[in-house]
Structure formats: structure tokens, C-alpha cells
Protein backbone atom coordinates (compact mmCIF):
# COMPACT_ATOMS: atom_id res chain seq x y z
CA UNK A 1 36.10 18.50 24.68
CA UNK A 2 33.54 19.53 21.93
CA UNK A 3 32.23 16.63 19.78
CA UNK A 4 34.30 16.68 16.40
CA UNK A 5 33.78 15.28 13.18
CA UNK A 6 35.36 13.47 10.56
CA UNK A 7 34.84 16.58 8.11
CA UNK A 8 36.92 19.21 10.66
CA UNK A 9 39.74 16.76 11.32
CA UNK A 10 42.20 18.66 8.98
CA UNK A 11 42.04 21.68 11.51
CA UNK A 12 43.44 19.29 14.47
CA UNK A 13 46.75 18.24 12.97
CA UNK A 14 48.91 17.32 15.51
CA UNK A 15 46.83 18.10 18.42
CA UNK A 16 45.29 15.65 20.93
CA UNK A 17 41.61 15.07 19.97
CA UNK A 18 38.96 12.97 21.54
CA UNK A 19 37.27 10.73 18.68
CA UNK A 20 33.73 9.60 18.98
CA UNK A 21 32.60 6.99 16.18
CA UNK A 22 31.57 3.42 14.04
CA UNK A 23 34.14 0.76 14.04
CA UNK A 24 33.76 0.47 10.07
CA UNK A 25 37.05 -1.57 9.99
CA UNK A 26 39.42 -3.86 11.45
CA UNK A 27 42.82 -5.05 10.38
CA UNK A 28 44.71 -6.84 12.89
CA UNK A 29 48.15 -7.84 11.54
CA UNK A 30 51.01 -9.06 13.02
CA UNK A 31 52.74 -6.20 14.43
CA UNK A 32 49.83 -3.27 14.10
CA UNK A 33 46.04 -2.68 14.06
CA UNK A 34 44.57 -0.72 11.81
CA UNK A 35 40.74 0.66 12.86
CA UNK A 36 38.61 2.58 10.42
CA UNK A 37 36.52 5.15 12.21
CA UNK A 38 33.42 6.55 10.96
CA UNK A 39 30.46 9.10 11.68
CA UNK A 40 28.30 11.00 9.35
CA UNK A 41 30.62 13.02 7.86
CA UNK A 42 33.40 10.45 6.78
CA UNK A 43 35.90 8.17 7.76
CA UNK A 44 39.98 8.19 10.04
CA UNK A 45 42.45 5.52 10.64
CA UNK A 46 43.23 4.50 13.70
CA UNK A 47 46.66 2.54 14.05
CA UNK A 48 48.15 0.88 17.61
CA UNK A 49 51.31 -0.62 17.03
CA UNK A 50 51.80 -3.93 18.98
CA UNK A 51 53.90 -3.36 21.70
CA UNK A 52 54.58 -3.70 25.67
CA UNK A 53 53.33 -0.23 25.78
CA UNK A 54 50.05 -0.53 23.86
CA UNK A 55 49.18 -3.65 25.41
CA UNK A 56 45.34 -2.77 27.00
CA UNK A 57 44.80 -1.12 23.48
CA UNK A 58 45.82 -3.99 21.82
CA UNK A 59 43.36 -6.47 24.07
CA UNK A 60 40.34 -4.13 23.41
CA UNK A 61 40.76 -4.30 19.72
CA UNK A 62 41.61 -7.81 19.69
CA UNK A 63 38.10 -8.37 21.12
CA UNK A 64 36.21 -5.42 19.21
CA UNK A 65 33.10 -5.85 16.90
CA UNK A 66 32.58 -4.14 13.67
CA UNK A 67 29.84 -1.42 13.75
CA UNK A 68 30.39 -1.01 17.91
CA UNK A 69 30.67 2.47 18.67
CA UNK A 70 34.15 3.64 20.49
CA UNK A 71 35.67 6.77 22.29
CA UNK A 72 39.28 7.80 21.38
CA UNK A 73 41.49 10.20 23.00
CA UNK A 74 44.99 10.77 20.78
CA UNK A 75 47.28 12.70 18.33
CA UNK A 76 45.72 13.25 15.28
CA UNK A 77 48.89 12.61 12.81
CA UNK A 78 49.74 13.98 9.37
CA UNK A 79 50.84 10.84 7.46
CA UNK A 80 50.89 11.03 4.04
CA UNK A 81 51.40 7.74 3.29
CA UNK A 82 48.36 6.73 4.69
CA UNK A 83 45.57 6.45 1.57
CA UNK A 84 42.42 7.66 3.69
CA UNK A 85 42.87 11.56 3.86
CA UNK A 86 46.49 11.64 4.88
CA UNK A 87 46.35 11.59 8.02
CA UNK A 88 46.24 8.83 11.34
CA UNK A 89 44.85 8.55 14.88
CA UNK A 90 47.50 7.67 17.35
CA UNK A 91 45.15 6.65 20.33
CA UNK A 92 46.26 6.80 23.90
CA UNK A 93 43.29 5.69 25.50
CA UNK A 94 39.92 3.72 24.22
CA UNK A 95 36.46 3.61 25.65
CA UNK A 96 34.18 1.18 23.99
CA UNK A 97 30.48 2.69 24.54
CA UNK A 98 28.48 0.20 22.66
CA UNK A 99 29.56 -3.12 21.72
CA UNK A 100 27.57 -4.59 18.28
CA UNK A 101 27.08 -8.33 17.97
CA UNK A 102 29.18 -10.27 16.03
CA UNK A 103 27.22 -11.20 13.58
CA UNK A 104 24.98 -8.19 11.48
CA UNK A 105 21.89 -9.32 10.09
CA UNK A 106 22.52 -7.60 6.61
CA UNK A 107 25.82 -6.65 4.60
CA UNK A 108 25.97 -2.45 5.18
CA UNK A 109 29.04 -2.71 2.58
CA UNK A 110 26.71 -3.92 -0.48
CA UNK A 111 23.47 -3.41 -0.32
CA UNK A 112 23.23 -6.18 -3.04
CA UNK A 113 24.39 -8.89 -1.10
CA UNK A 114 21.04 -8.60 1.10
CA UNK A 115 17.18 -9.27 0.11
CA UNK A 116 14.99 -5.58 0.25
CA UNK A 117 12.54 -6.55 2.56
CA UNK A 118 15.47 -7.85 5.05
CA UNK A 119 17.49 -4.63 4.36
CA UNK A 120 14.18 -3.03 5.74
CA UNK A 121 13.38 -4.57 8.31
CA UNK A 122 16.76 -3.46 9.98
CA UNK A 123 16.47 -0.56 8.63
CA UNK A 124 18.75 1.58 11.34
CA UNK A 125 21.62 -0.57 10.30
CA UNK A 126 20.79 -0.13 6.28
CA UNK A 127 20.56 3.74 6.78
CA UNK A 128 24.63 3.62 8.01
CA UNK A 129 25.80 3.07 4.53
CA UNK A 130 27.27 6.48 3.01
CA UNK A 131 24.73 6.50 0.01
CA UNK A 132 22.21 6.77 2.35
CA UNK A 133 23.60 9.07 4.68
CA UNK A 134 23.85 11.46 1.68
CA UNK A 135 20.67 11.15 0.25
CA UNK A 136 19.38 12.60 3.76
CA UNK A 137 21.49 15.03 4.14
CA UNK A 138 20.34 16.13 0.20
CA UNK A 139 16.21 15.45 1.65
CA UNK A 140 17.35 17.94 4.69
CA UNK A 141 19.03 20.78 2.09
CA UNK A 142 16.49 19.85 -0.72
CA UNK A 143 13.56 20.65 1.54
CA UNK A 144 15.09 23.66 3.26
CA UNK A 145 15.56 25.23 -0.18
CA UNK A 146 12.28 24.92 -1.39
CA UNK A 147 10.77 26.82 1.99
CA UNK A 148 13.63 29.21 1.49
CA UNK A 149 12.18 29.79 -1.61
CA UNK A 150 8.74 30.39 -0.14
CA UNK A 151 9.92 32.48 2.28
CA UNK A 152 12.13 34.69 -0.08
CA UNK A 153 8.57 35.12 -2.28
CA UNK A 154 6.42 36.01 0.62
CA UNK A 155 4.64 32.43 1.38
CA UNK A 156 3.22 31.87 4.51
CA UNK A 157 4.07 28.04 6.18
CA UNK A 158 0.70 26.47 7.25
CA UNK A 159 -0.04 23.36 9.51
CA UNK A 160 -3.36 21.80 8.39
CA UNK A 161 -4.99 18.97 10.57
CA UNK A 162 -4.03 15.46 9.79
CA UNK A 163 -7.63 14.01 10.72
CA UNK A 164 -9.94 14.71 8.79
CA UNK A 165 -14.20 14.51 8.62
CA UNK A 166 -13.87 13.25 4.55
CA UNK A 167 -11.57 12.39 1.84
CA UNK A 168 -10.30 15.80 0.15
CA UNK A 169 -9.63 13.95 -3.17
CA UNK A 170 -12.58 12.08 -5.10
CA UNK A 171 -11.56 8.14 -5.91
CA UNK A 172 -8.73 7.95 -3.26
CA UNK A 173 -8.84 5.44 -0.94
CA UNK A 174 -9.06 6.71 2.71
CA UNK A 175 -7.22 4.80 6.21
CA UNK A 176 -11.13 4.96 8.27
CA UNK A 177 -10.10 5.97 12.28
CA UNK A 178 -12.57 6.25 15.12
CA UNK A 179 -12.89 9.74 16.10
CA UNK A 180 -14.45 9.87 19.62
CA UNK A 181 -17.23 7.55 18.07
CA UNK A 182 -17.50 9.28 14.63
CA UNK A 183 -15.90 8.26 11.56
CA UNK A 184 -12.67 10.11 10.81
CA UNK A 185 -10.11 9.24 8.40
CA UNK A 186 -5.97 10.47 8.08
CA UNK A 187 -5.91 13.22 5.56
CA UNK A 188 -4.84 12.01 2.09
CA UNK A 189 -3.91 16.16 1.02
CA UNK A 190 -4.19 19.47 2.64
CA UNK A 191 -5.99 20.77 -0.03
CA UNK A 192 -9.17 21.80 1.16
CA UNK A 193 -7.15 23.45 3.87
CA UNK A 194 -4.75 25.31 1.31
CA UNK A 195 -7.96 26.66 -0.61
CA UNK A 196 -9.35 28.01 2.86
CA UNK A 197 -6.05 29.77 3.59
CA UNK A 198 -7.01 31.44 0.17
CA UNK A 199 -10.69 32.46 1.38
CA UNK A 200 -8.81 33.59 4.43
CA UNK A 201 -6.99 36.49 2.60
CA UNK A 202 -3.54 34.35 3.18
CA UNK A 203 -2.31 35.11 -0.47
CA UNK A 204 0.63 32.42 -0.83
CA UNK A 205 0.73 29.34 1.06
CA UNK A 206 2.83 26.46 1.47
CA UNK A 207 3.07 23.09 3.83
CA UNK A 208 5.64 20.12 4.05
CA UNK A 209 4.15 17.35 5.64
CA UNK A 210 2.67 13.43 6.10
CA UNK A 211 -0.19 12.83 4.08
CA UNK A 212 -1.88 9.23 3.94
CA UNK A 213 -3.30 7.32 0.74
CA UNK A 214 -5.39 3.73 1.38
CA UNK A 215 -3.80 2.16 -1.80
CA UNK A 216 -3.58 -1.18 -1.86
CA UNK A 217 -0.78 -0.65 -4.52
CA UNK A 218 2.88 -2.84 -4.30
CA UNK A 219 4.74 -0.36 -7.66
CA UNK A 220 8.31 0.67 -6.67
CA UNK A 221 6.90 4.42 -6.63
CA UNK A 222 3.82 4.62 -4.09
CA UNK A 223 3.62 4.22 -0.58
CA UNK A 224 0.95 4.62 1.75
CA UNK A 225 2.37 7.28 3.95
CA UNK A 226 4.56 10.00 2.26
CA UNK A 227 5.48 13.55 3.11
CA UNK A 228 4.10 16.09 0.84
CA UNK A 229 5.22 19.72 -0.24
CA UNK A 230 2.37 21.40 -1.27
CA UNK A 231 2.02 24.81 -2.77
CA UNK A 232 -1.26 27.49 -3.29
CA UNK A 233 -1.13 30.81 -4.70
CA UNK A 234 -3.85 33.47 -4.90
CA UNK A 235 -4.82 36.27 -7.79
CA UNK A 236 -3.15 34.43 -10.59
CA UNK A 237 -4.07 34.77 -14.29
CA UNK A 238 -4.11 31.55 -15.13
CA UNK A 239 -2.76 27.58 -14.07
CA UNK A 240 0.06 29.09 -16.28
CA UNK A 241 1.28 31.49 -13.50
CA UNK A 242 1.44 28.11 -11.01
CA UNK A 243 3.46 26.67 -13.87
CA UNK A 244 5.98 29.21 -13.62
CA UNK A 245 6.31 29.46 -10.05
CA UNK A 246 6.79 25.43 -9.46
CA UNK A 247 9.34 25.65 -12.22
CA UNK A 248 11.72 28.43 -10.79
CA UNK A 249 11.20 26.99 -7.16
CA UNK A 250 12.26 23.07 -8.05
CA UNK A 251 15.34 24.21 -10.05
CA UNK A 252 15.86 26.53 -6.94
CA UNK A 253 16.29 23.29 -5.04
CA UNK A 254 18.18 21.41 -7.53
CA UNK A 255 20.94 24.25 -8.09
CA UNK A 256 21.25 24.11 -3.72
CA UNK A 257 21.87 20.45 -4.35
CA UNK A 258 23.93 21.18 -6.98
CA UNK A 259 26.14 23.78 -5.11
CA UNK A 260 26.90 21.96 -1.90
CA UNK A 261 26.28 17.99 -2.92
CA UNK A 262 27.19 17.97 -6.54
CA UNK A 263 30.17 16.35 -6.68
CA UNK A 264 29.44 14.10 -4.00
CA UNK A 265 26.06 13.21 -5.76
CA UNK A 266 28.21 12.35 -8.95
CA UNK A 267 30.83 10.23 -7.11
CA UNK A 268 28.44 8.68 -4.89
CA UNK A 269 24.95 7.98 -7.40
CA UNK A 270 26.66 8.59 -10.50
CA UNK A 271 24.24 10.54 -11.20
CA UNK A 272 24.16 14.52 -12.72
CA UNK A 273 21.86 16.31 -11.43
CA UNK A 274 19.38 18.01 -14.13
CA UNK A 275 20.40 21.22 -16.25
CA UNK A 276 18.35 23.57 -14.81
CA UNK A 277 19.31 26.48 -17.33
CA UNK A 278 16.51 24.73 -19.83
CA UNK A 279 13.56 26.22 -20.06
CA UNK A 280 10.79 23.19 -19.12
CA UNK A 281 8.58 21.97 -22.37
CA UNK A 282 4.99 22.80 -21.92
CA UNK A 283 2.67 20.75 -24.03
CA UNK A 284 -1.15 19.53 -23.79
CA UNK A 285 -2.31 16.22 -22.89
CA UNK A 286 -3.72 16.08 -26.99
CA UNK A 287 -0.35 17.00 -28.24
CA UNK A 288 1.27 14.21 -25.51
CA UNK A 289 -0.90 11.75 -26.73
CA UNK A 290 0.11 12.34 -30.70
CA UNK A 291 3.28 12.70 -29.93
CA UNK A 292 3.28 8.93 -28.56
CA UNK A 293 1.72 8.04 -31.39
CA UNK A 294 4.03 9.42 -34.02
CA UNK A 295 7.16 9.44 -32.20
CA UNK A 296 7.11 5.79 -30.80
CA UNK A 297 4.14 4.27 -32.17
CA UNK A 298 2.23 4.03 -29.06
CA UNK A 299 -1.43 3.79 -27.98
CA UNK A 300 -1.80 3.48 -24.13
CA UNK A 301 -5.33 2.02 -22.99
CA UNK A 302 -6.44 4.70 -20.54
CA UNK A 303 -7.80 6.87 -23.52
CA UNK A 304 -8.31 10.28 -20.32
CA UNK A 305 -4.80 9.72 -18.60
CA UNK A 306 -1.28 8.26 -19.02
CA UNK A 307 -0.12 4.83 -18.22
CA UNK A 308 3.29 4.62 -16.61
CA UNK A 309 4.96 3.51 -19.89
CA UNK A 310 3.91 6.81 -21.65
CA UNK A 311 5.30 8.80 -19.12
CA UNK A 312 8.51 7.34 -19.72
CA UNK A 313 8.52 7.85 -23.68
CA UNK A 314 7.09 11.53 -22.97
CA UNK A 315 10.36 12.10 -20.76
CA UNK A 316 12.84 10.67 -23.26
CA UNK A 317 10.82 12.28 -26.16
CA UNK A 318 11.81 15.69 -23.88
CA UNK A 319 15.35 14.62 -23.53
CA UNK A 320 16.14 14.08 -26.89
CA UNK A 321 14.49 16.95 -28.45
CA UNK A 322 14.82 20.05 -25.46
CA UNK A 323 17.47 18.58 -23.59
CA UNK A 324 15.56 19.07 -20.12
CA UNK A 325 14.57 15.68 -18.02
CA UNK A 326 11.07 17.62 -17.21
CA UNK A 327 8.61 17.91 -19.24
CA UNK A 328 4.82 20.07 -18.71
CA UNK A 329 1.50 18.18 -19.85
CA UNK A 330 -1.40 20.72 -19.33
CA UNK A 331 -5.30 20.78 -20.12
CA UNK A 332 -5.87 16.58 -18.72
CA UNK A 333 -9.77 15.65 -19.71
CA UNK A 334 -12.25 16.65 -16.71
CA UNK A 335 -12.77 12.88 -16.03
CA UNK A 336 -9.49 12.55 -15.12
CA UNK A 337 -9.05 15.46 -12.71
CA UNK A 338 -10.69 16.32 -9.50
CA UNK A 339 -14.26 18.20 -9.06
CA UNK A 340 -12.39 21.21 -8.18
CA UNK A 341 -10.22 21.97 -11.48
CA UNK A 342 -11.25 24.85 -12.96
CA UNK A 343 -12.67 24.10 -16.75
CA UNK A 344 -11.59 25.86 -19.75
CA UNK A 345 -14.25 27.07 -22.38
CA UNK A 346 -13.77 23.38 -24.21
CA UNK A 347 -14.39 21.91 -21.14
CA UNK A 348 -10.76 20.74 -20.00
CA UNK A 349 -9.18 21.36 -17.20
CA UNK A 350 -6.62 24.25 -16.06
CA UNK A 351 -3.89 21.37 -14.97
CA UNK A 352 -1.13 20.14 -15.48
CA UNK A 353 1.14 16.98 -14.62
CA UNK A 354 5.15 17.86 -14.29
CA UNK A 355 7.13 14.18 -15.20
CA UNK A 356 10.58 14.26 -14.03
CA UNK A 357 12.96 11.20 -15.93
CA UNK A 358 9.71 9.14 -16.87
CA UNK A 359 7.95 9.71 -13.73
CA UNK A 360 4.79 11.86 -12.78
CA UNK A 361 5.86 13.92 -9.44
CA UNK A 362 3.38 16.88 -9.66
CA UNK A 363 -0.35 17.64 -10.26
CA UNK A 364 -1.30 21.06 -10.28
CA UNK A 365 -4.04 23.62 -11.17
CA UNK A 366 -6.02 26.71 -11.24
CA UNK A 367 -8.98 25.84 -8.86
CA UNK A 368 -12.37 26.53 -9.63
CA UNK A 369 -13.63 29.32 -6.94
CA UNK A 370 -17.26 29.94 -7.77
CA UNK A 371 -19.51 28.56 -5.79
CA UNK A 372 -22.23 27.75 -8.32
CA UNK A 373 -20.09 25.69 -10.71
CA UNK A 374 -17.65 24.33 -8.14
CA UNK A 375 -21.51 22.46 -6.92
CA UNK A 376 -22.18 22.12 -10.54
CA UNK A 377 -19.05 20.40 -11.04
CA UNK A 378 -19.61 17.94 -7.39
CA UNK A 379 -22.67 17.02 -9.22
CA UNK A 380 -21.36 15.33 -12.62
CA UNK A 381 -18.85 13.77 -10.34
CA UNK A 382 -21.33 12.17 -8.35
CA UNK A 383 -20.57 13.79 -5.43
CA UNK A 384 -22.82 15.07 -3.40
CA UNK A 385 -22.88 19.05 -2.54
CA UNK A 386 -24.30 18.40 1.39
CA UNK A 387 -21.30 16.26 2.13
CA UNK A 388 -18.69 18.85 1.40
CA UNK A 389 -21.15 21.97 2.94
CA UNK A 390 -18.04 22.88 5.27
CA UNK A 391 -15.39 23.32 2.30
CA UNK A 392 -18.01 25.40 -0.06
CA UNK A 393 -18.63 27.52 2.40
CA UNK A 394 -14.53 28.43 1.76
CA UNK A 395 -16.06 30.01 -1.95
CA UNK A 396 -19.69 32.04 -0.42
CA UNK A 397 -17.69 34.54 1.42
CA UNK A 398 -15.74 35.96 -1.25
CA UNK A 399 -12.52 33.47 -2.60
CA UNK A 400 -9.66 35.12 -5.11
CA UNK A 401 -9.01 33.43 -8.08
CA UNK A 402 -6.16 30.50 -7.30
CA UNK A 403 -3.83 27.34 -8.05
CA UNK A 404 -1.57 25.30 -6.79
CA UNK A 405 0.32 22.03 -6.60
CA UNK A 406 1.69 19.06 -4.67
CA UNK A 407 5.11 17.20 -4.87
CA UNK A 408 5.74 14.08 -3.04
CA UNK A 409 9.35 14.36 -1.63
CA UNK A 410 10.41 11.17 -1.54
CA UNK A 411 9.33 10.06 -5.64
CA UNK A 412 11.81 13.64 -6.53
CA UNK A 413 14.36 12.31 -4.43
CA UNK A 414 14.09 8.87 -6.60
CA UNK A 415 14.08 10.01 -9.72
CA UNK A 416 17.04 12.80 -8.93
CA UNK A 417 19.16 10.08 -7.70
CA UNK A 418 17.87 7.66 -10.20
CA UNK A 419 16.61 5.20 -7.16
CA UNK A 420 14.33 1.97 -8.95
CA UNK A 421 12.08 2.10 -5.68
CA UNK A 422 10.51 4.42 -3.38
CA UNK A 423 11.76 2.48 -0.31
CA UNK A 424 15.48 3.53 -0.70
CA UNK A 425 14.23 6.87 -0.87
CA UNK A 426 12.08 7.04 2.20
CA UNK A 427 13.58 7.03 5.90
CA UNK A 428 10.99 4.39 7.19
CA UNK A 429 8.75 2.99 4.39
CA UNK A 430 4.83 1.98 4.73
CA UNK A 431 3.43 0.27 2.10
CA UNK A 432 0.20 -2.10 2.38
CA UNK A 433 2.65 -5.30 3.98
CA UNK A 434 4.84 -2.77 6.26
CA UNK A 435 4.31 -1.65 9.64
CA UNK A 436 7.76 -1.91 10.77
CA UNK A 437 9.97 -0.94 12.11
């Protein structure tokens, strides 16, 4: 028989099915046994009534453990009565394939009755709850919309190298490997490799993969291995045609969500996802700042960048006067940005943050593509032209005017679901104290 699954069950009324799933329940009463099945796509009762006939089925339940993994063959039943989708499994035969131990090591019912750091260390057991089975099957559609949405527009999907010779982004932190006896470190961004698709006549770009930053940092919102969608575009006008293009492709994804996970996002999260019919606010970094002042009577103490607070108050000042939980910050200070923004005639840069419900998920730009001031530019960043020789040569060749962004998937996932920590929103965390599992 073909595998079936919880979510197709309502086609097999009254037909002999084989069953292959969880033990999520057990009720053994006095005269029946109730056994509630699961996979990944929901949940069945089982019920054996306790008679001569049923003895052997009896005996295996009576020793059964929850979360061991069983193989039914029976009548699928309609039975109203029955609360869990109207409907029983009338087994004829049981095959236990996997028996659990006895006792599990965390509670999978309530996350809450077990410590984080427990939860993820058995983390194969924590990913079996249903909140988490949903939030990656939403990762799996969220991602495949956004490369639909590439594809639709003419992107080409690249593969840069993970190792790299340097660090692509000035002031990162950088995990050091041996290389065959040189120095080599894991890539912290494809972004040299994006602008070199650009040299290379490749137009539109895009990549979803790992990407690895040396931060000795314990927030609930960075980790030090995360995957990354990036995005570059060539022969745009201006950082504002990026703009445009990151906003129409991340309410692409959010309507996909919306259309085939809404309700269960609701029911499941409580949670709705964003309006994406609202046009995103687009203001600059010297507006953001005044508005914190005169809004909510706030003075962060990085005088070139935000602090995490003042992303917050710019999302709920964008909530409560546009109605959008997004909000556009554009033209950041050069010493904030990297040597590769391009400058504006006042000497800030063509960037932009995107903040998504108080969070920062997106840094983007035009890139600077002249040679002469991109080494111009190394220089009052300390940086010195000879170590980067390989990536200007990208720019002496001929480069078109370009921009582009990043997005780390698992910090949009957070804040859509309204997660307080990056670890429930990555499949297997790393953070500075975490190598396993």
C-alpha cells in the first residue's frame, strides 16, 4: 500500500488502510483503548475494544510507549461521535517499528514545562510538537516563494563558495580555518560574489544559503550560523529601485503564507500575518532619529546607528501612524555602512535598513562600482586596497551600476510568528556555547 497521511484520511472512509505513525496518546480504560496517532500532517484515533477477539492487540498496547512509532492495518470508520475529525481506526493488526523509552527527556506537550537549553539539546524530540512542524512547513513555502519570485522576474540562482581568502564585510568577526596551510575563513556573505555576477553581465541574481558570523553575541536574535537570502540587481537608478523590488518580493512571500497557512498560522501562533496591501513607510535615518525624539522622547547613544530599543519605537511609531509592521530607514551615515555603499552628494550612503515588528531583518544598497572611489572609499575605512586586489578587479573591466540586499531567514520567520528567540526559529541552532546536536 502507498504511505498515507493524516491530511487524506477523509478519502478512505470505510476502506481498509494501512496506518504508519507517533503514538501521541494512550487511554487504556476498562473495556477499550483509545490510541492517538500522529504524523506531520495531523492526528486519528485508534480504538480496540477489550475482548477475546482483540486480545494480542490489547497486550501490545498494554505494553506500548508514548512517542514509539507503530504500523496499523484496519477500517478507517466514520464516527461522528468521535471529537478528533469524526472519524476512528478499527485496527486488525499492529506492528510496533520503534519502541521509545519510557521516560522522554523533555515535555513535547508544553514547551514551557522544559528549560531552552534542554529543549535543545534534544532537539529531534522538540521539533515533533505541531507549532514546530508548521513553522517548517511555512520556512519550506516561505522560501520557495521568494525564488518563485526570482524566477518569475528573470533572476538567475547562484552558488558562491563558502570558504573564503578574507572577510567580505569590514568589522565582522570571521570563524579562521586552515586551508591546505593558508589561512581561510567560512564566508560571513556572498557579497563580493553577488557584485562579480554583476561584472559578469548576470543582470539579476539571487542565493539562499549558510553564511557564518564570529560573534561572540548571546541576544535572542543572532546566531553564528544562519541561512541567508540574498538579492543583487544590475542597471538600477537608484538604492530606491532595490527598495521596491525587496518590498513586492517579501509581501509575495507573506500573501503564499497567507493563502495556504493562514488560518493555521492564526490558530496555531495567534498570530496575523502582516497587511501586505500597505504601502511600506520610507523615511531617512535623520528623520528616524527626530522622530524618536519627538514622538517618544528618546536619545539612543550610538549617535551613526540604531540601538535595538529604537528599532522597536520606529516599528510601533509605523504601526500606529501607516498601519504597516515595516517600516524603510534610508541614507545611514558612511561610518556606519560598509566601504562599498555608494555615497550620495552629502556624503551618506545609498542604504537602507527594512525593520519588521521592532526588528532590523534587511540591509541593502546601491553599491559603489567605480573603481577609483570604491579604493578611495577602502582607504578612509582603513582598509587596505592590496588586500581586496581580487574583488576590484570585479569594477576595472567594465561593472553596471547595482544594489542589492540580504535577509536572514530565520530572524523573518521570528518576527512573522512573533517567536522571543532565534532558536525556536532555527532547525538546529549555533550560537557561541552550541555545537550540538
Amino acid at each position: 500500500m502507498d504511505k498515507i497521511y493524516m491530511k487524506d484520511l477523509k478519502n478512505c472512509l470505510g476502506q481498509k488502510i494501512e496506518i504508519q505513525a507517533f503514538v501521541d496518546n494512550i487511554r487504556n480504560l476498562q473495556y477499550v483503548q483509545f490510541v492517538i496517532l500522529r504524523d506531520s500532517t495531523g492526528k486519528l484515533q485508534m480504538t480496540i475494544e477489550k475482548n477475546e477477539d482483540n486480545s494480542k492487540l490489547v497486550e501490545i498496547i498494554d505494553n506500548l510507549t508514548l512517542e514509539s512509532t507503530i504500523k496499523v492495518v484496519g477500517t478507517l470508520m466514520d464516527s461522528p461521535k468521535v471529537k478528533l475529525n469524526g472519524m476512528e481506526l478499527i485496527p486488525e493488526s499492529i506492528e510496533v517499528t520503534s519502541k521509545s523509552l519510557p521516560e522522554l527527556p523533555i515535555d513535547i506537550k508544553n514547551k514551557d514545562n522544559t528549560l531552552r537549553e534542554t529543549r535543545l539539546d534534544y532537539r529531534f524530540l522538540d521539533l515533533r510538537r505541531e507549532d514546530n512542524n508548521l513553522l517548517f512547513k511555512c520556512e519550506t513555502l516561505l522560501e520557495h516563494a521568494l525564488r518563485e519570485y526570482c524566477i518569475n522576474n528573470n533572476f538567475m540562482e547562484i552558488h558562491s563558495p563558502k570558504i573564503a581568502a578574507g572577510a567580505a564585510e569590514s568589522g565582522a568577526e570571521v570563524f579562521k580555518i586552515d586551508y591546505f596551510g593558508q589561512t581561510a575563513c567560512l564566508s560571513q556573505s556572498p557579497q563580493f560574489y553577488k557584485q562579480m555576477a554583476m561584472a559578469s553581465g548576470f543582470d539579476k541574481v539571487f542565493e539562499i544559503g549558510p553564511a557564518f558570523r564570529a560573534e561572540n553575541s548571546h541576544t535572542s536574535y543572532h546566531a553564528t550560523e544562519i541561512n541567508m537570502a540574498d538579492v543583487e540587481i544590475s542597471w538600477i537608478k537608484s538604492f530606491e529601485d532595490v527598495m521596491d523590488f525587496e518590498e513586492a518580493w517579501i509581501k509575495y512571500g507573506i500573501d503564499k503564507l497567507k493563502e495556504k497557512y493562514g488560518e493555521e498560522i492564526e490558530k496555531t501562533f495567534g498570530v496575523k500575518l502582516s497587511d501586505t496591501s500597505v504601502k511600506i513607510p520610507r523615511i531617512t535615518f535623520k528623520e528616524a532619529k527626530q522622530i524618536l525624539k519627538d514622538e517618544f522622547n528618546y536619545i539612543g547613544e550610538k549617535e551613526e546607528d540604531f540601538e535595538r530599543k529604537e528599532e522597536n519605537l520606529l516599528c510601533e511609531f509605523a504601526k500606529k501612524k501607516y498601519n504597516c509592521d515595516f517600516i524603510f530607514v534610508t541614507k545611514f551615515p558612511f561610518s556606519a555602512r560598509p566601504f562599498y555603499h555608494m555615497l550620495d552628494e552629502e556624503g551618506l550612503t545609498n542604504s537602507y535598513d527594512l525593520l519588521f515588528k521592532g526588528v532590523e531583518i534587511t540591509t541593502g544598497a546601491q553599491r559603489e562600482h567605480r573603481v577609483d572611489i570604491l579604493e578611495k572609499q577602502m582607504v578612509e575605512k582603513d582598509i587596505n586596497p592590496e588586500s581586496l586586489a581580487f574583488y576590484l578587479d570585479f569594477f576595472r573591466y567594465g561593472c553596471p551600476p547595482h544594489g542589492g540586499f540580504a535577509i536572514g531567514v530565520a530572524r523573518v520567520l521570528m518576527q512573522i510568528f512573533e517567536i522571543d528567540n532565534i532558536r525556536e526559529a532555527t532547525f538546529i541552532y549555533r550560537g557561541p556555547t552550541r555545537l550540538n546536536p
